[in-house]
N, C-alpha and C. Protein backbone atom coordinates (compact mmCIF):
# COMPACT_ATOMS: atom_id res chain seq x y z
N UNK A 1 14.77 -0.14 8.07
CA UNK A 1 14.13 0.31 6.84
C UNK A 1 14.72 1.65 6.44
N UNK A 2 14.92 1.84 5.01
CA UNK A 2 14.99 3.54 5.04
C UNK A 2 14.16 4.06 4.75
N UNK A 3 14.14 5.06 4.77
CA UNK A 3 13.67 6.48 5.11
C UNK A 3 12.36 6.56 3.53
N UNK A 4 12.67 6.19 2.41
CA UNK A 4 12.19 6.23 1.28
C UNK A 4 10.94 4.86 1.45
N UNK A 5 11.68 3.94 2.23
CA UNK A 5 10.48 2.66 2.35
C UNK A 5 9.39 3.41 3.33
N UNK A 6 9.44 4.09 4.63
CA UNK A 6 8.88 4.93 5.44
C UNK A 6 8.11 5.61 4.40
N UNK A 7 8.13 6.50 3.69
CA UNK A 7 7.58 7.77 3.12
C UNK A 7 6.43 6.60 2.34
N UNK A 8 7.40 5.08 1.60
CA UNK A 8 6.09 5.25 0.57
C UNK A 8 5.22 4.37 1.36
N UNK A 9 4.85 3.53 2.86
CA UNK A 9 3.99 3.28 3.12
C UNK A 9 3.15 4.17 3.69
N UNK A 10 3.82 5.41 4.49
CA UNK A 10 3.11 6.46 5.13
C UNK A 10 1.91 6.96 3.42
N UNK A 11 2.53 7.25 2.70
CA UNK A 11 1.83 7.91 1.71
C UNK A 11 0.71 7.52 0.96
N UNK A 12 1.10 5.84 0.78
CA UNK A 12 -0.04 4.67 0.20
C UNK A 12 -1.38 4.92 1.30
N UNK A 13 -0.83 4.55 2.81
CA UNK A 13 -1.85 4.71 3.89
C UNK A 13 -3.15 5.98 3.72
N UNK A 14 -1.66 7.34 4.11
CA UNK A 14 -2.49 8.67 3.79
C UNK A 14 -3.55 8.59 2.58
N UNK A 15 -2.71 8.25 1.52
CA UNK A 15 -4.00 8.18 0.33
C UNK A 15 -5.28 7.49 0.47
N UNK A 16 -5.09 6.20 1.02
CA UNK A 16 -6.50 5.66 0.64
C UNK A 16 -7.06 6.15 1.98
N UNK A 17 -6.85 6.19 3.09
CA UNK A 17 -7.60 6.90 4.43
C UNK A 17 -8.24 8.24 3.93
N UNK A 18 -7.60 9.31 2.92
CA UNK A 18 -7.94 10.35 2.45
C UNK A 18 -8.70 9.96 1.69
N UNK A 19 -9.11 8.87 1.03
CA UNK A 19 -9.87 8.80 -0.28
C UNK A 19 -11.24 8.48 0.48
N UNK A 20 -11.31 7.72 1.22
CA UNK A 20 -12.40 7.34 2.11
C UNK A 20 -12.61 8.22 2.75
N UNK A 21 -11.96 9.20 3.47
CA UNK A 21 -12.54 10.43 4.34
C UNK A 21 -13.50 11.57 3.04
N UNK A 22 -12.58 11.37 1.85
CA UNK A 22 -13.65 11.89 1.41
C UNK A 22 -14.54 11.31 0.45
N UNK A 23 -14.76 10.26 0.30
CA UNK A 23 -15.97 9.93 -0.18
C UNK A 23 -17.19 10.34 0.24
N UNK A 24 -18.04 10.20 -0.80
CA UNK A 24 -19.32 10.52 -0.54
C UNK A 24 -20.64 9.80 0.32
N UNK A 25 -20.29 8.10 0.44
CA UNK A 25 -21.08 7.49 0.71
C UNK A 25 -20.58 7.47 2.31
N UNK A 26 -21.58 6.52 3.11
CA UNK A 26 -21.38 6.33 4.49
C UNK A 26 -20.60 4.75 4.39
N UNK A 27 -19.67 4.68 5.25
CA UNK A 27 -18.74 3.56 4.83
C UNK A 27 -18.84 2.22 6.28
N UNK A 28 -19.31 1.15 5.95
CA UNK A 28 -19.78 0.47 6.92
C UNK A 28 -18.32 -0.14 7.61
N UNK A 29 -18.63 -1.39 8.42
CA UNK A 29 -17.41 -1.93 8.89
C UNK A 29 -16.69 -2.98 8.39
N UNK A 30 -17.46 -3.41 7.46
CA UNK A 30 -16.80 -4.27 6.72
C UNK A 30 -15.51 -3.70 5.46
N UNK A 31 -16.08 -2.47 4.92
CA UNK A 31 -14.96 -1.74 4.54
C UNK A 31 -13.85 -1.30 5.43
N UNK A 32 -14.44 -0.59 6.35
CA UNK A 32 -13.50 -0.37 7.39
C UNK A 32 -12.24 -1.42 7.94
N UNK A 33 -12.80 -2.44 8.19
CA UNK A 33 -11.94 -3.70 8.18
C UNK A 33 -10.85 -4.15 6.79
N UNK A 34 -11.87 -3.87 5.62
CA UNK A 34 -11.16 -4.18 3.98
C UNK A 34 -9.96 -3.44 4.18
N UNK A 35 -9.98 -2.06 4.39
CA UNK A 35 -9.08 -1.18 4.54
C UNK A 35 -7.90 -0.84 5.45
N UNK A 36 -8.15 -2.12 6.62
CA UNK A 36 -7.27 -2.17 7.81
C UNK A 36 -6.13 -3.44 6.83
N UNK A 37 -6.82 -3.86 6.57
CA UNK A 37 -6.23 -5.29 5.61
C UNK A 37 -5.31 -4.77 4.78
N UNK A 38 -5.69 -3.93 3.87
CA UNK A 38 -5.18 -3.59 2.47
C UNK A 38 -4.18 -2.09 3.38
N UNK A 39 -4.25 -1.72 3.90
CA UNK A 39 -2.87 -1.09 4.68
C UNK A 39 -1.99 -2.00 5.52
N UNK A 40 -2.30 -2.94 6.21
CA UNK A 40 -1.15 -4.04 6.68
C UNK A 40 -0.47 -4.70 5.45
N UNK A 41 -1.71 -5.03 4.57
CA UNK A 41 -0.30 -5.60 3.35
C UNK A 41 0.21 -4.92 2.91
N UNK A 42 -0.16 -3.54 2.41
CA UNK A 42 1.05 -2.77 2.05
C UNK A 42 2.25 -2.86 2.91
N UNK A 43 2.01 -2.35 4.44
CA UNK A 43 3.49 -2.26 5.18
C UNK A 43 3.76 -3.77 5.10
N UNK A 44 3.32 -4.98 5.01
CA UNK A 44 3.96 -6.20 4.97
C UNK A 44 5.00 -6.37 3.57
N UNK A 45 4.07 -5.86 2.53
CA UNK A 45 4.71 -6.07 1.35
C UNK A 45 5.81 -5.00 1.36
N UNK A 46 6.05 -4.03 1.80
CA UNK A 46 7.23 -2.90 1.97
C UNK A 46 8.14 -3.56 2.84
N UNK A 47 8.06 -4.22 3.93
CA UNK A 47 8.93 -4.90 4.57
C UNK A 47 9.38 -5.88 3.85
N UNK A 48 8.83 -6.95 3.14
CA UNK A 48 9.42 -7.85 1.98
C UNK A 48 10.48 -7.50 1.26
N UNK A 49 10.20 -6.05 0.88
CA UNK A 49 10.67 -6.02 -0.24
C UNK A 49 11.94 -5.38 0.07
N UNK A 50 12.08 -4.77 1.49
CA UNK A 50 13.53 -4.39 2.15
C UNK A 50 14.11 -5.58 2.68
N UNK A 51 13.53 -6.66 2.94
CA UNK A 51 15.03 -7.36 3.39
C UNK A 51 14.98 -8.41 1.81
N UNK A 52 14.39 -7.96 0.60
CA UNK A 52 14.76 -8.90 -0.44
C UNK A 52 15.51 -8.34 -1.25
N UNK A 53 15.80 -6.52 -0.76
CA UNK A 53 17.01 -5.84 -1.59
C UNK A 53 18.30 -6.08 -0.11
N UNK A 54 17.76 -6.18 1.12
CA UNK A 54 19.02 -5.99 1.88
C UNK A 54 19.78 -8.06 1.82
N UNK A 55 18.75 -8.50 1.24
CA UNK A 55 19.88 -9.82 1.18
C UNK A 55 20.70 -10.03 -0.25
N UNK A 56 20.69 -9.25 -0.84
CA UNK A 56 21.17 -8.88 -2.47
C UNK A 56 20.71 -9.87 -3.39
N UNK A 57 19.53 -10.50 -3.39
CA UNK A 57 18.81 -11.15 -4.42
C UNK A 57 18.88 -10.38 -5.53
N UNK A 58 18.86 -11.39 -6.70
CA UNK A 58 18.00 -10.98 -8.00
C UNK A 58 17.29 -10.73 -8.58
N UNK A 59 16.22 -11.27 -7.96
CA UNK A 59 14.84 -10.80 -7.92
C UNK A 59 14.28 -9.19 -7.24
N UNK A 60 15.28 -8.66 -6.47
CA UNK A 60 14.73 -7.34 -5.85
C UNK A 60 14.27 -6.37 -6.54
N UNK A 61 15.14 -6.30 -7.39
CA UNK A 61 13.95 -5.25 -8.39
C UNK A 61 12.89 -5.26 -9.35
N UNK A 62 12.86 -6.62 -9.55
CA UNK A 62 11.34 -7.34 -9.91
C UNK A 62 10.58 -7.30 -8.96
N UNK A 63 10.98 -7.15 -7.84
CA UNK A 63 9.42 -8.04 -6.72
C UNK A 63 9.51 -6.03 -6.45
N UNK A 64 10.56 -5.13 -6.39
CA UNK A 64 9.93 -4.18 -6.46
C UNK A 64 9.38 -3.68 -7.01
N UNK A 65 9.30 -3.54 -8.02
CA UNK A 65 8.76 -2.52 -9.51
C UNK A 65 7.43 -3.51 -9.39
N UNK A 66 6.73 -4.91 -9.25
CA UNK A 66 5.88 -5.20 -9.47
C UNK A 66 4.97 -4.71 -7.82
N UNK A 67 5.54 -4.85 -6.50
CA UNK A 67 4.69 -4.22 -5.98
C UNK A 67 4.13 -2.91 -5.93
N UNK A 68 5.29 -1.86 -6.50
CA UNK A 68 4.76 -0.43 -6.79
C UNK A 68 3.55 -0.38 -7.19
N UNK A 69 3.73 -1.61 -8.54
CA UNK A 69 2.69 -1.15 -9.55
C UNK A 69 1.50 -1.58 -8.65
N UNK A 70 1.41 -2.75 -7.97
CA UNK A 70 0.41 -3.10 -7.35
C UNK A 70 -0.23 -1.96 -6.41
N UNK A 71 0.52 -1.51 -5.60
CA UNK A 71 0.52 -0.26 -4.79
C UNK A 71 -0.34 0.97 -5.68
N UNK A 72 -0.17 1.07 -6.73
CA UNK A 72 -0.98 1.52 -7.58
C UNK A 72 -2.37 1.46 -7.82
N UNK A 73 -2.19 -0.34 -8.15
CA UNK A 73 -3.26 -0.53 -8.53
C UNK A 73 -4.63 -0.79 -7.75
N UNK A 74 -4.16 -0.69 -6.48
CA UNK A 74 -4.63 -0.20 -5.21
C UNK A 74 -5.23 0.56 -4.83
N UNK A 75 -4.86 1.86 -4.88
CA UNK A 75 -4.67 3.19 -4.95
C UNK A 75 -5.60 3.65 -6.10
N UNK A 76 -5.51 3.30 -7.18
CA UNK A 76 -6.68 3.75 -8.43
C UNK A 76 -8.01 3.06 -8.12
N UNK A 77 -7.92 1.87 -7.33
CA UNK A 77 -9.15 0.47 -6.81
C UNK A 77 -9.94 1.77 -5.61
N UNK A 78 -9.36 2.05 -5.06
CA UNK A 78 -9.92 2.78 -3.62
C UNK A 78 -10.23 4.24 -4.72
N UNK A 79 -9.53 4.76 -5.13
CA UNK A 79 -10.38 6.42 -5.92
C UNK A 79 -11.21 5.98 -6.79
N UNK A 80 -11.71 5.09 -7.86
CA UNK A 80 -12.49 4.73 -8.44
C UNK A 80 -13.80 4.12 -7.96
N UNK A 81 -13.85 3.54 -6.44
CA UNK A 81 -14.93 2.73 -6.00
C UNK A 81 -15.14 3.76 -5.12
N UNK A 82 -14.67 4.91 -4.18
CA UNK A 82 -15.43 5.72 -3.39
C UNK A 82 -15.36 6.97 -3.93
């Protein structure tokens, strides 16, 4: 992987773990679990998406630019609900 795929799952992770550390409410285990989930697919979907630019598909910068956004939309899902 490089170094840039590293940074943006470390950072997706940091964020929503930070968003939940600081929320306000008490957070049961079923979130806790939601959130183990929704950080494995990120690093799953970051691994996808390096060997679908390292096999030189056509699609690689579609399936990237649409998981960013997803990664996003993620990311606004977790600061808006806690």
């Amino acid at each position: 992987m490089m170094f840039g795929d590293v940074i943006n799952v470390l950072f997706t992770s940091v964020v929503i773990l930070w968003i939940v550390k600081t929320s306000k409410g008490k957070i049961d285990h079923r979130t806790k679990e939601l959130i183990a989930i929704v950080i494995g697919l990120i690093i799953i979907g970051n691994l996808a998406g390096f060997l679908i630019v390292q096999s030189g598909s056509r699609w690689a910068l579609t399936y990237t630019l649409s998981f960013v956004f997803v990664q996003w939309v993620i990311l606004w899902s977790f600061a808006r609900n806690f």
